[in-house]
Protein backbone atom coordinates (compact mmCIF):
# COMPACT_ATOMS: atom_id res chain seq x y z
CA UNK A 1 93.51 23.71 117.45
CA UNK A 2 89.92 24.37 116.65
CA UNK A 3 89.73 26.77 119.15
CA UNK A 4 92.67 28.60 117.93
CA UNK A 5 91.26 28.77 114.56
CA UNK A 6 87.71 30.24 116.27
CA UNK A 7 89.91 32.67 118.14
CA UNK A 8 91.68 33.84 114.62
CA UNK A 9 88.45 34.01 112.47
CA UNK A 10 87.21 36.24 115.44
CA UNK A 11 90.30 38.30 115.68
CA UNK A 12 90.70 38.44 111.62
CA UNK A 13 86.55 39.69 111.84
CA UNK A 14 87.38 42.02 114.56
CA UNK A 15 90.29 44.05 112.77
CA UNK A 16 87.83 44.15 109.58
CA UNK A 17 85.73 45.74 111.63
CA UNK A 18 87.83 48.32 113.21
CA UNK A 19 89.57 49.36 110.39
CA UNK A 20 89.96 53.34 110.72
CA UNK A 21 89.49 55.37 107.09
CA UNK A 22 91.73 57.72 108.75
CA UNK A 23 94.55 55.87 109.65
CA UNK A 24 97.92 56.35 107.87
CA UNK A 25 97.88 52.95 106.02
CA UNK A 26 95.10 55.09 103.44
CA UNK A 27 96.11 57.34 100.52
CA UNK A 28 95.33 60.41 101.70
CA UNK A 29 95.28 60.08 105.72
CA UNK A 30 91.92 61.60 105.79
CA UNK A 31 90.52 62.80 108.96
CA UNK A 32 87.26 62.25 108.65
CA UNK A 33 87.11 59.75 111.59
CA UNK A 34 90.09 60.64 113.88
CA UNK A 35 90.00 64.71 114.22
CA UNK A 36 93.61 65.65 114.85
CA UNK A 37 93.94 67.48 118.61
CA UNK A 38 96.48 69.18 120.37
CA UNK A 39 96.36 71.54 123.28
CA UNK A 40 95.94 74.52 120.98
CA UNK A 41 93.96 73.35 118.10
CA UNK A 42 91.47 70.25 116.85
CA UNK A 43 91.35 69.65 112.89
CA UNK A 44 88.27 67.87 111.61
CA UNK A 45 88.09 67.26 107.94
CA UNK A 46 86.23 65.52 105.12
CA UNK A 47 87.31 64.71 101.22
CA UNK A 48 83.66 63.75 100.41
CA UNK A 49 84.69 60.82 99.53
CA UNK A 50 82.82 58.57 102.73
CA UNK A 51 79.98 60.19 103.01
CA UNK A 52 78.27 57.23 103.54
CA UNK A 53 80.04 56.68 106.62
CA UNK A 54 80.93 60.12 107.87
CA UNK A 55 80.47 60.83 111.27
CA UNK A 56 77.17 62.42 112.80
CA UNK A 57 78.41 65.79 113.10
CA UNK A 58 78.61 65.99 109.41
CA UNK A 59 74.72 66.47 108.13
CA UNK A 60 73.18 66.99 104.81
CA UNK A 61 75.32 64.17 103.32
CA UNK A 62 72.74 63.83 100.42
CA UNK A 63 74.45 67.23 98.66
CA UNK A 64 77.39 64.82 98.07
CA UNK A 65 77.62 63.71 94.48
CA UNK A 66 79.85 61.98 92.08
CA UNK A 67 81.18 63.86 89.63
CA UNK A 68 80.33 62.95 86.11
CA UNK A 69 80.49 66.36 84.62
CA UNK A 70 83.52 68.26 85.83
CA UNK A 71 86.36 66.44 87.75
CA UNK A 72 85.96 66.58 91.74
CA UNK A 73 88.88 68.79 92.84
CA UNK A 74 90.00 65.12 94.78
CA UNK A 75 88.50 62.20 94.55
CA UNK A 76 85.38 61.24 92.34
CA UNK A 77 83.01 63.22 95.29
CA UNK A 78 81.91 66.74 95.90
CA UNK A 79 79.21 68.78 97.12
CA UNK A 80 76.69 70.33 94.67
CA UNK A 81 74.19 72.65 96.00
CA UNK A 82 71.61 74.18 93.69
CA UNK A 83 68.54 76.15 93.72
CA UNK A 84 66.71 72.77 95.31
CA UNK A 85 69.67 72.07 98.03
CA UNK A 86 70.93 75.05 98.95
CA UNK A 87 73.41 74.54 101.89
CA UNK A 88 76.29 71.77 101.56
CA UNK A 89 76.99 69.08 103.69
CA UNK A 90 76.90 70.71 107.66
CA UNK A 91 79.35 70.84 110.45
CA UNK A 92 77.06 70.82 113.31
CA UNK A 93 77.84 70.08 117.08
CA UNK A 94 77.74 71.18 120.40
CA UNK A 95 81.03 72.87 121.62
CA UNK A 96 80.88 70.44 124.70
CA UNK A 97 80.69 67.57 122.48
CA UNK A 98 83.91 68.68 120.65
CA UNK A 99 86.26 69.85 123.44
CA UNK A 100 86.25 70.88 127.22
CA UNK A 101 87.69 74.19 126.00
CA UNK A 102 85.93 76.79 123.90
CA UNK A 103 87.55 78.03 120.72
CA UNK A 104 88.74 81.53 120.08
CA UNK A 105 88.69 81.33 116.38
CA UNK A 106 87.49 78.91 113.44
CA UNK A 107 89.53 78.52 110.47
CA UNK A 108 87.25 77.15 107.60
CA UNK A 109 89.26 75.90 104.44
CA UNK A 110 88.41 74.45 101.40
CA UNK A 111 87.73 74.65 97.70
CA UNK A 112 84.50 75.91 95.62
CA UNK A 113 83.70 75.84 91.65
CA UNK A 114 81.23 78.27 90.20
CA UNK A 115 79.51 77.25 87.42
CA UNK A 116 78.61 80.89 86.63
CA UNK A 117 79.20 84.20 88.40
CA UNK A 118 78.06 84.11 91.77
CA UNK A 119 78.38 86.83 93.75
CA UNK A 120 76.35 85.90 97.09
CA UNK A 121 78.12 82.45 97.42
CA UNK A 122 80.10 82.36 101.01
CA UNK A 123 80.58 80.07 103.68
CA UNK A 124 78.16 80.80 107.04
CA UNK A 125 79.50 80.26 110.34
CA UNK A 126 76.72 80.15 112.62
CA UNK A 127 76.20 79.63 116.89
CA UNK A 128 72.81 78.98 118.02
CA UNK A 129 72.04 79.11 122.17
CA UNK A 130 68.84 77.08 122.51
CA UNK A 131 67.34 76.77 118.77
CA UNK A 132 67.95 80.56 118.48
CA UNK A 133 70.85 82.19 116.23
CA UNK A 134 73.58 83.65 118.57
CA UNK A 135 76.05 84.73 116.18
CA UNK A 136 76.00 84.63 112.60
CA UNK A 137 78.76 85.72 110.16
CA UNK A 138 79.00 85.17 105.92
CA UNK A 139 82.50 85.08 104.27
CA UNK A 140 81.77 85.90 100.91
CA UNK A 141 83.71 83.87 98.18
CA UNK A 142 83.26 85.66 95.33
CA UNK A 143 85.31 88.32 96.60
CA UNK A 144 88.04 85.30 97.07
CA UNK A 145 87.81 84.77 93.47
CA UNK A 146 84.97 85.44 91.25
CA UNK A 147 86.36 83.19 88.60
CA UNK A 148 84.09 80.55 86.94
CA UNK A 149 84.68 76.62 85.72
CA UNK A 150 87.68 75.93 88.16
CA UNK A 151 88.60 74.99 91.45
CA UNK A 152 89.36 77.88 93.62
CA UNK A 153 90.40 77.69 97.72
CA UNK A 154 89.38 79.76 100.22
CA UNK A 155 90.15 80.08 103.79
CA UNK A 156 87.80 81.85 105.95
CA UNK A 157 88.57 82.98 109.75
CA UNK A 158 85.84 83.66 112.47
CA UNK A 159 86.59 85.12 115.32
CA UNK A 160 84.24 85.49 118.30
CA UNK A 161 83.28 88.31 119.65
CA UNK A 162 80.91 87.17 122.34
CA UNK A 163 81.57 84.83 125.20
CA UNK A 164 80.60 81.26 123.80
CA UNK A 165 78.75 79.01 126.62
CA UNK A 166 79.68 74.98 126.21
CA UNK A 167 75.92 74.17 125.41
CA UNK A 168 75.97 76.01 122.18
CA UNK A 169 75.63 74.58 118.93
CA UNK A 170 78.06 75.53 116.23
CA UNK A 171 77.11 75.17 112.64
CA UNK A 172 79.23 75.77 109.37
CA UNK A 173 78.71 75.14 105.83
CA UNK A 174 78.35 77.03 102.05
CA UNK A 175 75.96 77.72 99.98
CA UNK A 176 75.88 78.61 96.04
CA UNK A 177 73.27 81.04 97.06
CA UNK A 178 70.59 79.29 94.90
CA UNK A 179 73.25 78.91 91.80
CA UNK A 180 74.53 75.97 90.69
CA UNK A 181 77.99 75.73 92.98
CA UNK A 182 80.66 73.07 93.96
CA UNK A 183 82.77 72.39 96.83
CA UNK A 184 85.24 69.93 97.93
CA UNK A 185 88.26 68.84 101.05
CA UNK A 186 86.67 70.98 103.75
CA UNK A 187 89.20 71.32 106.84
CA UNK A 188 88.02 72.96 109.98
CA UNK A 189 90.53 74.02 112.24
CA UNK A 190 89.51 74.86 116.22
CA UNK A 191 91.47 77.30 117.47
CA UNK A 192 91.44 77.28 121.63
């Protein structure tokens, strides 16, 4: 008997342990920690609202905040960037790391909040080959919608128009282009 109990308390620890955010059993099935994949497409995606415990292709988790001052457009997290932080929290891996394919397209989608008008705000997709910038493309949100003190989505596309080598890093994230700025629910979808 005692060792069944030993066995339980180890098994009971064990599943404690494990316990996946992203699993179904949680309101909003979040895929923060278990990217969706199929043989045409992987989804990776982040609420804000574990940044504590997001996984190490997400960087620059310290632009997360709580929202005290307007309402997160989910949760009670979002990114702030200011004149101070300029770039939000960072999508950045290798493409071997991700997938033994290489992706044909990026589909970046979430939401942003300008505080004021803000017409250099955009979302950077960039692809460095050894520390040096390979391709680098802006998708201006302003031109999305330039309107100010609510939540506004955007979904930008990059294709690529040079062949990508496994090795190379990918890196995507916004800025407020030194303006006070907000963003929330990023979803990145690799195309192959």
């Amino acid at each position: 008997m005692k060792k069944f109990l030993i066995f339980m308390i180890f098994v009971g620890m064990f599943s404690a342990c494990t316990h996946n955010p992203g699993s179904s059993n949680d309101q909003k099935g979040m895929t923060d920690y278990n990217p969706q994949i199929n043989e045409n497409q992987m989804i990776i995606a982040t609420d804000m609202e574990n940044a504590a415990s997001l996984p190490s292709y997400w960087k620059n988790g310290f632009s997360i905040y709580k929202m005290d001052e307007i309402p997160a457009h989910s949760g009670n997290y979002a990114i702030k960037v200011t004149d101070e932080h300029r770039y939000s929290l960072t999508f950045r891996e290798t493409f071997e790391n991700l997938n033994e394919k290489l992706p044909k397209r990026i589909v970046f989608n979430g939401w942003y909040y300008f505080t004021e008008p803000n017409e250099k705000a955009g979302i950077i997709m960039e692809v460095n080959d050894n520390d040096t910038s390979y391709i680098w493309r802006a998708y201006n949100l302003a031109a999305v919608n330039p309107a100010t003190n609510q939540w506004n989505e955007f979904t930008a596309y990059f294709t690529f128009d040079k062949p990508l080598k496994p090795e190379q890093e990918i890196n995507l994230f916004a800025t407020g282009a030194q303006k006070l700025t907000y963003f929330d629910d990023f979803k990145i979808t690799f195309e192959y």
